[in-house]
C-alpha atoms as a PDB file:
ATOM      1  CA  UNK A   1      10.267  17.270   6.062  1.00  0.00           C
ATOM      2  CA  UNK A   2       8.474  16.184   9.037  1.00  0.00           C
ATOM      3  CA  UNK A   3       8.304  12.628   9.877  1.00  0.00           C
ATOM      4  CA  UNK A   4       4.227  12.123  11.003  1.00  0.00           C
ATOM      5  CA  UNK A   5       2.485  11.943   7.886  1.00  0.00           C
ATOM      6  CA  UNK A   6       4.737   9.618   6.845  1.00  0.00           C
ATOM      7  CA  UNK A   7       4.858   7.700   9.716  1.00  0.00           C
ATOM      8  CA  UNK A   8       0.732   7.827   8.981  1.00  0.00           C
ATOM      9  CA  UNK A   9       1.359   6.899   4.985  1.00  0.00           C
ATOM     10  CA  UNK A  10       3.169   3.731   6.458  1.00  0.00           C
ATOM     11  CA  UNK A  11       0.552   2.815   8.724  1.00  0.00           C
ATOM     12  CA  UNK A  12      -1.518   2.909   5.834  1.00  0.00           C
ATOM     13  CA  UNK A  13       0.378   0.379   4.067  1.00  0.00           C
ATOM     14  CA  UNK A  14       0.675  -1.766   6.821  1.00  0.00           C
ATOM     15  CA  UNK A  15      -2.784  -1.886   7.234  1.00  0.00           C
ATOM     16  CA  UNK A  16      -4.321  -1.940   3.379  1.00  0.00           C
ATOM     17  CA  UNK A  17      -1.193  -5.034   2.854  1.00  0.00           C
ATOM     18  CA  UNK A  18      -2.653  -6.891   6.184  1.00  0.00           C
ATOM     19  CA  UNK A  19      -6.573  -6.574   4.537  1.00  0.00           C
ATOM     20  CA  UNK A  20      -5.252  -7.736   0.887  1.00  0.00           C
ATOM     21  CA  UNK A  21      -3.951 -10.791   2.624  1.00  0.00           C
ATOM     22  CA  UNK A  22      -7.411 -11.508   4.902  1.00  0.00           C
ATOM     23  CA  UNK A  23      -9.109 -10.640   1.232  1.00  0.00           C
ATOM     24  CA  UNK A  24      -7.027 -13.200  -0.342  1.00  0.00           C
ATOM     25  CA  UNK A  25      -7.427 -15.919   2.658  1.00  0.00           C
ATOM     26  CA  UNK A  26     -11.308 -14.756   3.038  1.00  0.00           C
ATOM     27  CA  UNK A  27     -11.504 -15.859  -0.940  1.00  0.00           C
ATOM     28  CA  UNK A  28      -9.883 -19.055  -0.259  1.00  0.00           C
ATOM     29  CA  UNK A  29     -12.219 -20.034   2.420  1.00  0.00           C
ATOM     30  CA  UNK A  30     -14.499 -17.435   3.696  1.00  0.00           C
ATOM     31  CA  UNK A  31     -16.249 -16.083   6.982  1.00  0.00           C
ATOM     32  CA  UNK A  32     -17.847 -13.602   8.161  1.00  0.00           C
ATOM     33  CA  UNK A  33     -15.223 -12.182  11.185  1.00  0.00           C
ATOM     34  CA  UNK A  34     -12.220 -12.301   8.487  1.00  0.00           C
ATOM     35  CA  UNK A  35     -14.625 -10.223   5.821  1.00  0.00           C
ATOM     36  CA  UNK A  36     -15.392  -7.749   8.511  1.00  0.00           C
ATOM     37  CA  UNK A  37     -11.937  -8.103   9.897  1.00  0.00           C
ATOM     38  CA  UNK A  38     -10.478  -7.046   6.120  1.00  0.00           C
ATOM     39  CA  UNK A  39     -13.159  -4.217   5.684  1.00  0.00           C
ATOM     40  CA  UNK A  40     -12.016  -2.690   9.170  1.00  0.00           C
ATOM     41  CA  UNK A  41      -8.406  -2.938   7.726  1.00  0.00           C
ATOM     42  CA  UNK A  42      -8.753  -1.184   4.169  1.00  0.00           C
ATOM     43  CA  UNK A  43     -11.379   1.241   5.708  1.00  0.00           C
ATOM     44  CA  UNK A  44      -8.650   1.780   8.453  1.00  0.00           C
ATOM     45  CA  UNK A  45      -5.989   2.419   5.094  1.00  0.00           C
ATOM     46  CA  UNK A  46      -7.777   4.798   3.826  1.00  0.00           C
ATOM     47  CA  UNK A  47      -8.335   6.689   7.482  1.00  0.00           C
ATOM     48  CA  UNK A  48      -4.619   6.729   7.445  1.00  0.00           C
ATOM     49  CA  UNK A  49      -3.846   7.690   3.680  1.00  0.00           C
ATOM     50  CA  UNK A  50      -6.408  10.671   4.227  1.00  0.00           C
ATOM     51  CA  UNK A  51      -4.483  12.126   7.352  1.00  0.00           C
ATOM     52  CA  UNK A  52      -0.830  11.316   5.443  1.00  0.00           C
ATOM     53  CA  UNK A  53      -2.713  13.493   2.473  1.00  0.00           C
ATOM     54  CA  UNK A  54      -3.604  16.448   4.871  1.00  0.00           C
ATOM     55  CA  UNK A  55       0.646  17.294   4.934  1.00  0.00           C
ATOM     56  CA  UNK A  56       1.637  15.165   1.466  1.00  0.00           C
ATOM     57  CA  UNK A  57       0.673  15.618  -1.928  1.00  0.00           C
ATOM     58  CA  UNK A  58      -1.385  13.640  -3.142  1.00  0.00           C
ATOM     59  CA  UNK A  59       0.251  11.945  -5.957  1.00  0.00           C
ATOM     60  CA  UNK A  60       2.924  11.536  -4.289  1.00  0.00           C
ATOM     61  CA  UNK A  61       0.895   9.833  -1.217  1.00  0.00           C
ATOM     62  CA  UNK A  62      -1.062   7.370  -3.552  1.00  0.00           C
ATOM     63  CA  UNK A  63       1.957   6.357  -5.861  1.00  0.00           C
ATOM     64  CA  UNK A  64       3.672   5.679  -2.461  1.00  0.00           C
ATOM     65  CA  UNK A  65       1.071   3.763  -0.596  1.00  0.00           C
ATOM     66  CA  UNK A  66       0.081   1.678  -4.046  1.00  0.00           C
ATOM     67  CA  UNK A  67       4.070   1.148  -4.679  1.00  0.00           C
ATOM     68  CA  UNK A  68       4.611  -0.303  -1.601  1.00  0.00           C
ATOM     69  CA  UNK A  69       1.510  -2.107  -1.272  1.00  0.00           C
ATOM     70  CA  UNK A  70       1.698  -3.422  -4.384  1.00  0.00           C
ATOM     71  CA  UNK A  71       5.699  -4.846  -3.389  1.00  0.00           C
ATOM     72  CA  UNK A  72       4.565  -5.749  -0.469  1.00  0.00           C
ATOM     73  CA  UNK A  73       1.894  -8.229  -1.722  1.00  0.00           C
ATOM     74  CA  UNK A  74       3.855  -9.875  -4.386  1.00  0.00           C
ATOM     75  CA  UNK A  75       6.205 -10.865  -1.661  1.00  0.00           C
ATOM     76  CA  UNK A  76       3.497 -12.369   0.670  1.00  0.00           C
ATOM     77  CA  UNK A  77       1.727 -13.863  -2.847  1.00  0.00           C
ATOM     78  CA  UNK A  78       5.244 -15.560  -3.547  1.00  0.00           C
ATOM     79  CA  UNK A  79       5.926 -16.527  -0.202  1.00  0.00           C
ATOM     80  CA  UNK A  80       2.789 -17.814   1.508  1.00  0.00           C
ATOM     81  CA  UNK A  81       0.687 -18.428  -1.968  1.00  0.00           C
ATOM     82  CA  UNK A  82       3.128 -20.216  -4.141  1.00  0.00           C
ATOM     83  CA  UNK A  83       2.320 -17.026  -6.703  1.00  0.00           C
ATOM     84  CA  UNK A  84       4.817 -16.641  -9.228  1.00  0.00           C
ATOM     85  CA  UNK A  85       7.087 -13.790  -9.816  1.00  0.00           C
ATOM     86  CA  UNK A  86       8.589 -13.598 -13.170  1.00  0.00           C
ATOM     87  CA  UNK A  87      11.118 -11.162 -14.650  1.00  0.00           C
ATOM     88  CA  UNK A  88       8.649  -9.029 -16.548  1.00  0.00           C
ATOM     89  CA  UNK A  89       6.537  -8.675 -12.980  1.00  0.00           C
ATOM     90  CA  UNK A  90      10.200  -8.039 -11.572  1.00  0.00           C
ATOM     91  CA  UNK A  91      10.224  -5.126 -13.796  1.00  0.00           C
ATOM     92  CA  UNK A  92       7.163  -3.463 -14.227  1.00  0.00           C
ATOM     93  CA  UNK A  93       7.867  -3.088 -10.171  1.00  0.00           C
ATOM     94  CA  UNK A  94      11.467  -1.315 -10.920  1.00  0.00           C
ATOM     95  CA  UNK A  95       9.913   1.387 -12.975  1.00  0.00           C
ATOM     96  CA  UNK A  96       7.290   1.714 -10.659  1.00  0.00           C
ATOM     97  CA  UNK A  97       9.688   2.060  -8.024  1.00  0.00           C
ATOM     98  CA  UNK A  98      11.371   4.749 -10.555  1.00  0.00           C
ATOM     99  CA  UNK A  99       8.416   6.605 -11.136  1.00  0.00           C
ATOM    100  CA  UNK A 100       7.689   6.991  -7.362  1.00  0.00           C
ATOM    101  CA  UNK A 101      10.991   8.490  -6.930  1.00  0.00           C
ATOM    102  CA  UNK A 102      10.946  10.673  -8.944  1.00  0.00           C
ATOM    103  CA  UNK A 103       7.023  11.633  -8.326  1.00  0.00           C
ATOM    104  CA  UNK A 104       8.570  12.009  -4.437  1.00  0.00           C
ATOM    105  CA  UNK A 105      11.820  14.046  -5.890  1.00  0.00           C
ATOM    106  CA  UNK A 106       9.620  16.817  -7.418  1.00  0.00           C
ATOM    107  CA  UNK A 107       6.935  16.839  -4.774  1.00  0.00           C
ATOM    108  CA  UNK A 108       6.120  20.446  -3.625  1.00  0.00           C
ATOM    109  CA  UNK A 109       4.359  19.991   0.183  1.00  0.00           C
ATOM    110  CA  UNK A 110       0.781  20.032   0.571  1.00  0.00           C
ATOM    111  CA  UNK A 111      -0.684  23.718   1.605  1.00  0.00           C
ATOM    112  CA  UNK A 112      -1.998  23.809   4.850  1.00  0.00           C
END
């Protein structure tokens, strides 16, 4: 398994979670540098999902990157938007965290 791609899939996270949150503040208020900022971030995702894709397959890229994501914003939602998280949230994100394993478990590598 080598450790770039993945390091690239992350960055893609990173990146797609910190334009969701500008999108979120951008609908709460608005302006024009946070809109542009947020484009350049999700644009920047996808840059990053593509090269992760060139070395992962893709389903198991995309179930990844939206898994995570997806965690990743209920958390900031909860935390810094007073969003709630209830138990049947709680576990809709288990067995998506249980189909991404096992997506990732029977994963062949991309072909070059």
């Amino acid at each position: 398994m080598h450790l770039r791609p993945w390091l690239f899939l992350f960055a893609a996270i990173t990146v797609e979670v910190i334009g969701v949150t500008v999108m979120k503040r951008v609908a709460d208020s608005g302006g024009w540098s946070a809109l542009l900022f947020m484009y350049a971030m999700i644009g920047l995702s996808f840059f990053f999902l593509a090269t992760a894709m060139e070395s992962l397959p893709i389903a198991s890229a995309y179930a990844t990157w939206e898994t995570i994501g997806l965690i990743a914003i209920t958390f900031i939602g909860y935390r810094y938007f007073s969003e709630e998280v209830g138990l049947l949230k709680l576990l809709g994100m288990s067995i998506l965290i249980a189909g991404v394993v096992l997506v990732n478990l029977s994963a062949k590598p991309a072909q070059e």
